[in-house]
N, C-alpha and C. Protein backbone atom coordinates (compact mmCIF):
# COMPACT_ATOMS: atom_id res chain seq x y z
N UNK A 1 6.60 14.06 -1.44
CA UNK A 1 5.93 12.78 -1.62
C UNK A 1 6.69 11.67 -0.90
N UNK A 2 7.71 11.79 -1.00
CA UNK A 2 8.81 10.58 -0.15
C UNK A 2 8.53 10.56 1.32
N UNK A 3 8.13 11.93 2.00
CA UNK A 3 8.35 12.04 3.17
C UNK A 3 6.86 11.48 3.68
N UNK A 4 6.02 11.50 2.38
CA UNK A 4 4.65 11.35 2.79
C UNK A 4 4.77 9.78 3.16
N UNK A 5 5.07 9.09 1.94
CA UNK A 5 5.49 7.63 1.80
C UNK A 5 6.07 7.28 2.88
N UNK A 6 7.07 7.59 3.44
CA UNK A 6 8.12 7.39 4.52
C UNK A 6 6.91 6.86 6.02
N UNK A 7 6.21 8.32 6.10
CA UNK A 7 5.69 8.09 7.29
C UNK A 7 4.53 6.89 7.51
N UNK A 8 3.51 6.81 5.96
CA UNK A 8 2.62 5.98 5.86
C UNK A 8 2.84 4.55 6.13
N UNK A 9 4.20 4.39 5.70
CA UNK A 9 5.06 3.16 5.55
C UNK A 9 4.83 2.64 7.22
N UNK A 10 5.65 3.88 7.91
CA UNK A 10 5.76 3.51 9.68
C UNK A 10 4.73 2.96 10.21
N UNK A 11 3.47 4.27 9.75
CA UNK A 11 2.17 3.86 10.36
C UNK A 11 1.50 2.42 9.66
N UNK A 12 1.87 1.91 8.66
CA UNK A 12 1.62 0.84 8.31
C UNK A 12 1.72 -0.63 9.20
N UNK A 13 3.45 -0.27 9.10
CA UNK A 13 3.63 -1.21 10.11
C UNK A 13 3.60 -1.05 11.24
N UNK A 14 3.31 0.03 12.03
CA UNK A 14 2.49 -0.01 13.68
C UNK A 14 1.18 -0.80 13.56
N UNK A 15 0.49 -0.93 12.14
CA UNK A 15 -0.75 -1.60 12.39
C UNK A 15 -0.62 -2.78 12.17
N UNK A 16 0.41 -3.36 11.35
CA UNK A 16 0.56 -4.45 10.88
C UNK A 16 2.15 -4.92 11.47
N UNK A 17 2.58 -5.36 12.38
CA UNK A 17 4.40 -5.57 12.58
C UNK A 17 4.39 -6.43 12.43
N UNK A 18 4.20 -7.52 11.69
CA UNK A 18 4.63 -8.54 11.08
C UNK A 18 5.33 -8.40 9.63
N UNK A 19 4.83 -6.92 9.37
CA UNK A 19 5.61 -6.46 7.82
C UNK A 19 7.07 -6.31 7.84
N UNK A 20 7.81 -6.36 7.48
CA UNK A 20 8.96 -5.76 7.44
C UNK A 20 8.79 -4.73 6.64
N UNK A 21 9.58 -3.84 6.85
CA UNK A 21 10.01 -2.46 6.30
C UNK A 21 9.82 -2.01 4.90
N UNK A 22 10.54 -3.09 4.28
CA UNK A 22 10.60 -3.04 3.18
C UNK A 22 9.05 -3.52 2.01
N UNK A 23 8.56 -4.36 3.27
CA UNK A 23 6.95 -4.93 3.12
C UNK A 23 6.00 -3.76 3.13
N UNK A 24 6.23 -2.55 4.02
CA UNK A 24 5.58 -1.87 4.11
C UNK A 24 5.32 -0.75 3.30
N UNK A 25 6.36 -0.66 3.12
CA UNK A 25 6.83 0.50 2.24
C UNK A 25 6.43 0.31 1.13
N UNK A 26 6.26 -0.98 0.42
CA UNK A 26 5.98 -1.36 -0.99
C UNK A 26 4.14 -1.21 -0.95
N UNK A 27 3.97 -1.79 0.24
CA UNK A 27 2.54 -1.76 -0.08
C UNK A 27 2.25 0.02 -0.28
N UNK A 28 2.68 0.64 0.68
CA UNK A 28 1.93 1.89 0.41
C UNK A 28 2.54 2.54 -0.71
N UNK A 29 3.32 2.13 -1.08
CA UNK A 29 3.91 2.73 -3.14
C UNK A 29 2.53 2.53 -3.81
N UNK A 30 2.18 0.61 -3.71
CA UNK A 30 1.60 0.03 -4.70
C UNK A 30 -0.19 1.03 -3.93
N UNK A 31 -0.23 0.84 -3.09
CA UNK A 31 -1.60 1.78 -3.04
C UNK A 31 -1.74 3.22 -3.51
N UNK A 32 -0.40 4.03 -3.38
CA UNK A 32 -0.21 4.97 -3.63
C UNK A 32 -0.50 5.22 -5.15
N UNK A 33 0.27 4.13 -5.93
CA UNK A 33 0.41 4.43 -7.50
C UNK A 33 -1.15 3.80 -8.13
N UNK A 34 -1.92 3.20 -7.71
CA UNK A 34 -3.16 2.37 -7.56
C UNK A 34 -3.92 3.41 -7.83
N UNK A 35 -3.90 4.23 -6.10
CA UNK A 35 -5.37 5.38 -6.61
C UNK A 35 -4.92 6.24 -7.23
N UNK A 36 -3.70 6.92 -7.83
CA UNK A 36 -3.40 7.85 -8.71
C UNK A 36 -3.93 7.49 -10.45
N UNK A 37 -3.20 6.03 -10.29
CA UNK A 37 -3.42 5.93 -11.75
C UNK A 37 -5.14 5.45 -11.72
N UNK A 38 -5.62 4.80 -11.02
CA UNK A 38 -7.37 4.81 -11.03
C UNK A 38 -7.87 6.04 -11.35
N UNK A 39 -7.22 7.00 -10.78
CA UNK A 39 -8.06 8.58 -10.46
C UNK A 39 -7.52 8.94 -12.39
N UNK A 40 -6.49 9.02 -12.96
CA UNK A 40 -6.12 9.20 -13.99
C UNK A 40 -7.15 8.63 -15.23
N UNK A 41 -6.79 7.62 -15.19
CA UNK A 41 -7.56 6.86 -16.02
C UNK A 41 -9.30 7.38 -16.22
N UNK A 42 -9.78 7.30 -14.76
CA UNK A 42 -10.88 7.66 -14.76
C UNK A 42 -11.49 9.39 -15.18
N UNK A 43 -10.17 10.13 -15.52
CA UNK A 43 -10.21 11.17 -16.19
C UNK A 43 -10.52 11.99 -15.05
N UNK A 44 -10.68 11.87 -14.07
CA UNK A 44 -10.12 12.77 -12.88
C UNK A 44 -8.75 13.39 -12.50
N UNK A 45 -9.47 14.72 -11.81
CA UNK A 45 -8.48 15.80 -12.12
C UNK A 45 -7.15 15.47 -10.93
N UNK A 46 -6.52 15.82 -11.33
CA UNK A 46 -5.01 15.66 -10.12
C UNK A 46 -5.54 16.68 -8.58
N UNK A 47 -5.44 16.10 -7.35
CA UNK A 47 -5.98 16.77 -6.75
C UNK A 47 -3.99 17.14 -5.54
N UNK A 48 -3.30 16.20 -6.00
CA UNK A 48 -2.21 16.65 -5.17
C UNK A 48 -1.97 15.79 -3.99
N UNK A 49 -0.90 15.81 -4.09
CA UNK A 49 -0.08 14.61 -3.34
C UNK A 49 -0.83 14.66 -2.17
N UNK A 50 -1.56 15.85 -1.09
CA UNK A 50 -2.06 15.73 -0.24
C UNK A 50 -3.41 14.93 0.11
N UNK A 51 -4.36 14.91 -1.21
CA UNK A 51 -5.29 13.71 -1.18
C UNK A 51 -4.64 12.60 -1.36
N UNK A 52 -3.56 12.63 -2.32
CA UNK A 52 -3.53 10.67 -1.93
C UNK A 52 -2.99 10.62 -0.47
N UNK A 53 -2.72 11.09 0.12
CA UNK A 53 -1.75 10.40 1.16
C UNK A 53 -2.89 10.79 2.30
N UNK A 54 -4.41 11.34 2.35
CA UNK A 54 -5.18 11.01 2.94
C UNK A 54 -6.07 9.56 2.78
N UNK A 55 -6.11 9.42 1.57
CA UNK A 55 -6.61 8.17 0.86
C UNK A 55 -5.86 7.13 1.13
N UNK A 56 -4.47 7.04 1.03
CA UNK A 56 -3.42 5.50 1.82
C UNK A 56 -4.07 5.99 3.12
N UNK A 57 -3.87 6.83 4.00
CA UNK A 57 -4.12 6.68 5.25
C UNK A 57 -5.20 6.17 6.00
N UNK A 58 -6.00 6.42 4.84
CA UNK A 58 -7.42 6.12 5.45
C UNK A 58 -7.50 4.60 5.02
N UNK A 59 -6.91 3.80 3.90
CA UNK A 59 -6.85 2.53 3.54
C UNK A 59 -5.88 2.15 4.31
N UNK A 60 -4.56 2.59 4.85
CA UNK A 60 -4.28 1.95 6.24
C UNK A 60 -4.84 1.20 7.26
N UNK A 61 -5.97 2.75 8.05
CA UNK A 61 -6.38 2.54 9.15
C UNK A 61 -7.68 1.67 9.10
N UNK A 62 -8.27 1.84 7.68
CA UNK A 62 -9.49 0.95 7.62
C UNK A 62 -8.59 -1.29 7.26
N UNK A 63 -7.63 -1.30 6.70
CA UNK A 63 -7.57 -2.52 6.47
C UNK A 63 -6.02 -2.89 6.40
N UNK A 64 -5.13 -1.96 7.14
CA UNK A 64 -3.98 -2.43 7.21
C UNK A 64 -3.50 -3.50 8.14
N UNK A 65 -4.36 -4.11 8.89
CA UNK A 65 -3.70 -5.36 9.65
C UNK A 65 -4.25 -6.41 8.75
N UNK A 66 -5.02 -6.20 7.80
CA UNK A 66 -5.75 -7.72 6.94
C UNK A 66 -4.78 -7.57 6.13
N UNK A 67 -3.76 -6.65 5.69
CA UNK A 67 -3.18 -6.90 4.19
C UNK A 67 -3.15 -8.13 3.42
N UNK A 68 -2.69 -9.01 4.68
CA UNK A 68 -2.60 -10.41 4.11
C UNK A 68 -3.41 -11.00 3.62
N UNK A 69 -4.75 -10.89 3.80
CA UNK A 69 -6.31 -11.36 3.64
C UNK A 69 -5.97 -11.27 1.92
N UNK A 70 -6.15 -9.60 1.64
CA UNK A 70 -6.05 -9.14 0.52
C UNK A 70 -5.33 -10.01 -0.35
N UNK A 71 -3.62 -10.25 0.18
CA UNK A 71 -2.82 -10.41 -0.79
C UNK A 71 -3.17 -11.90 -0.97
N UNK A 72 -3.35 -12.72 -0.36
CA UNK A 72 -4.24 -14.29 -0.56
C UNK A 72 -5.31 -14.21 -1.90
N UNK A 73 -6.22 -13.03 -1.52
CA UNK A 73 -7.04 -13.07 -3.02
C UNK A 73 -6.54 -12.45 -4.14
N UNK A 74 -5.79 -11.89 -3.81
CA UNK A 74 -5.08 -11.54 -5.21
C UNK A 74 -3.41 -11.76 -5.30
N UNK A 75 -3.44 -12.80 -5.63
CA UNK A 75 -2.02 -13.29 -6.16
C UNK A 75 -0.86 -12.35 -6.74
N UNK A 76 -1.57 -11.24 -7.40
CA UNK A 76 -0.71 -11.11 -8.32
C UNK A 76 0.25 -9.50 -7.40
N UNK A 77 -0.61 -9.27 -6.31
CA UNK A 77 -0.10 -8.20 -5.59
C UNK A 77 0.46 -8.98 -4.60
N UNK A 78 0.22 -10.09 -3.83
CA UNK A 78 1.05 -10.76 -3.29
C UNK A 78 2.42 -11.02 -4.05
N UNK A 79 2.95 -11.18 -5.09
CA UNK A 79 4.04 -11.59 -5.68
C UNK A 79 4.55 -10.27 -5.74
N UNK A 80 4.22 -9.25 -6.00
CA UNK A 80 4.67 -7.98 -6.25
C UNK A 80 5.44 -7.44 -4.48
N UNK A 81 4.87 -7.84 -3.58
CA UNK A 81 4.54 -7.22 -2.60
C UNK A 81 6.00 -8.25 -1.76
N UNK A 82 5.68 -9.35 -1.36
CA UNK A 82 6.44 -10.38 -1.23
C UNK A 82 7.39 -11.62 -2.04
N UNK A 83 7.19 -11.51 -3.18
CA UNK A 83 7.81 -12.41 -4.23
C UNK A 83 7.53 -13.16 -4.21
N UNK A 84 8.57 -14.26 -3.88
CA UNK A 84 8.21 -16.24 -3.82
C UNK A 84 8.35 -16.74 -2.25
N UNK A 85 8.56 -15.53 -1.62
CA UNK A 85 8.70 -15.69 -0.24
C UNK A 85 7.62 -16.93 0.31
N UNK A 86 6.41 -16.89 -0.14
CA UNK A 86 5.44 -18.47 0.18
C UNK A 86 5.63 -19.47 -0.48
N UNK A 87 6.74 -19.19 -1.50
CA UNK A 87 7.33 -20.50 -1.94
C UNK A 87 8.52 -20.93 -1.14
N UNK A 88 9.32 -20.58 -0.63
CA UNK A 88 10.24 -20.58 0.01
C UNK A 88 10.07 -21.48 1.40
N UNK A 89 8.91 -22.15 1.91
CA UNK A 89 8.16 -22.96 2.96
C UNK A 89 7.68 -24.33 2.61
């Protein structure tokens, strides 16, 4: 799973390089842990580390240069994601 994370992270920020590393990496945790626990909750069955990490990939390539869009409407993954870093300006 790390190695999966690792790479998604890279390809993240090839789409997005304004992320830093550490930017990147968090987002694809927080997407990662997102559709697991959605899929959980929703009483769906565990299908294995290999569907989620088609599922980040594919939420990569479909909206990884907007991240920012995203994190604007939702505050509360922006703070998670970046902190007070837009306070800091």
């Amino acid at each position: 799973m790390h190695e999966a994370i690792e790479m998604l992270a890279e390809e993240l920020k090839a789409r997005n390089p304004q992320l830093s590393t550490i930017e990147a990496r968090s987002w694809v945790e927080l997407l990662w842990e997102d559709f697991e626990s959605t899929r959980a909750k929703a009483g769906r069955k565990y299908e294995g580390v290999e569907m989620t990490k088609r599922i980040v990939q594919y939420w990569i390539k479909q909206y990884g240069s907007n991240l920012e869009e995203f994190a604007e409407r939702h505050p509360k993954y922006s703070k998670m994601i970046y902190g007070n870093r837009d306070q800091l300006h």
